[in-house]
Protein backbone atom coordinates (compact mmCIF):
# COMPACT_ATOMS: atom_id res chain seq x y z
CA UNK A 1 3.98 13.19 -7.99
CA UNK A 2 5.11 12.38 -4.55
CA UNK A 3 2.99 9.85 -1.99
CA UNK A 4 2.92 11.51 1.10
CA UNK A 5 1.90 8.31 2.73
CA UNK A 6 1.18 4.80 1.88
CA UNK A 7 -0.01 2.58 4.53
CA UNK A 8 -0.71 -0.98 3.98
CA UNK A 9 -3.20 -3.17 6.26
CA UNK A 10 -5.59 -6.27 6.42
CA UNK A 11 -8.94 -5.89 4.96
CA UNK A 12 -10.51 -8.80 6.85
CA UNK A 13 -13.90 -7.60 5.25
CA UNK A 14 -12.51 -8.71 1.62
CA UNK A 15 -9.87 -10.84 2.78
CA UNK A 16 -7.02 -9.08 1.11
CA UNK A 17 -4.31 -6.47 1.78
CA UNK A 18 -5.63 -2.69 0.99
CA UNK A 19 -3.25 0.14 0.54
CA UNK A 20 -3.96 3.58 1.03
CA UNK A 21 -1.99 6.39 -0.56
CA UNK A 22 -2.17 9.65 0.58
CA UNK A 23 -1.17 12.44 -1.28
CA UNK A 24 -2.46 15.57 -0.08
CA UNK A 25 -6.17 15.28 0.68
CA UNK A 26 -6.36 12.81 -1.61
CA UNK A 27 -6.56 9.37 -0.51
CA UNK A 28 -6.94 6.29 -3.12
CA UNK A 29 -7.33 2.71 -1.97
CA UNK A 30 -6.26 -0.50 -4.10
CA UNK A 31 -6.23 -4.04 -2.88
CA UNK A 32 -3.42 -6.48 -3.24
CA UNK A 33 -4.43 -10.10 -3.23
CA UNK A 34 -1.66 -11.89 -1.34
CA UNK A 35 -2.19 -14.40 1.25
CA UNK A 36 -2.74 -12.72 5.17
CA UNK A 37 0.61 -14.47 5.85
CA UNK A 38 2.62 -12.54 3.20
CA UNK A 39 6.03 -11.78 3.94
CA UNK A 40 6.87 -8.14 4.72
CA UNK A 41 9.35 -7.71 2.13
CA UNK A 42 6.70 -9.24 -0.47
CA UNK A 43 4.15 -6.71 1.01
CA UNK A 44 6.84 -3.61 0.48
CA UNK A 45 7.19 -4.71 -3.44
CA UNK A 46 3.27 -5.12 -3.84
CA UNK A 47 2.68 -1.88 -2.54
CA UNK A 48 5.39 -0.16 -3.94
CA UNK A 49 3.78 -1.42 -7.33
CA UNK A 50 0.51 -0.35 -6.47
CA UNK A 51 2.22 3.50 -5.82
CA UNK A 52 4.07 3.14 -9.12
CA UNK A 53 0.66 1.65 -11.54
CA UNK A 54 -0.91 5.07 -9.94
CA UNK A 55 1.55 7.25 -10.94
CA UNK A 56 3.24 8.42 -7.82
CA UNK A 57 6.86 7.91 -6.42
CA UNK A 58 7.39 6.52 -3.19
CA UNK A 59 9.49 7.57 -0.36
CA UNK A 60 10.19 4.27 1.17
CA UNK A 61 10.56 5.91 4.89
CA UNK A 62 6.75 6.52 4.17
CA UNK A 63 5.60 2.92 4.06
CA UNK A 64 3.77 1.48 6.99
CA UNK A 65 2.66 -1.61 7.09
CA UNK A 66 -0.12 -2.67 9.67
CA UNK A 67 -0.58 -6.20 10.74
């Protein structure tokens, strides 16, 4: 399956990066612990991990990451 969207932000309420992937209506969340100051290009990888472990292929033009 195809992410539709993947968004990746600061969850300062657990002090780690979430990512969100949308598919659809569905939505699933999974948190990344790496450091606040992570590197973009080390956030990309994580997340594009994340969308891989879940079972869905990424469209990198998808990717947002929020800061």
């Amino acid at each position: 399956m195809r992410a539709d969207h993947v968004e990746v932000s600061w969850d300062a309420d657990k002090s780690n990066w979430l990512v969100r992937i949308k598919s659809g209506e569905e939505v699933i969340r999974r948190h990344c612990k790496l450091p606040k100051d992570t590197d973009e290009q080390s956030l990309r990888t994580a997340a594009q991990q994340v969308v891989h472990d879940e079972g869905y292929e990424l469209n990198v033009a998808e990717l947002v990451i929020r800061r």
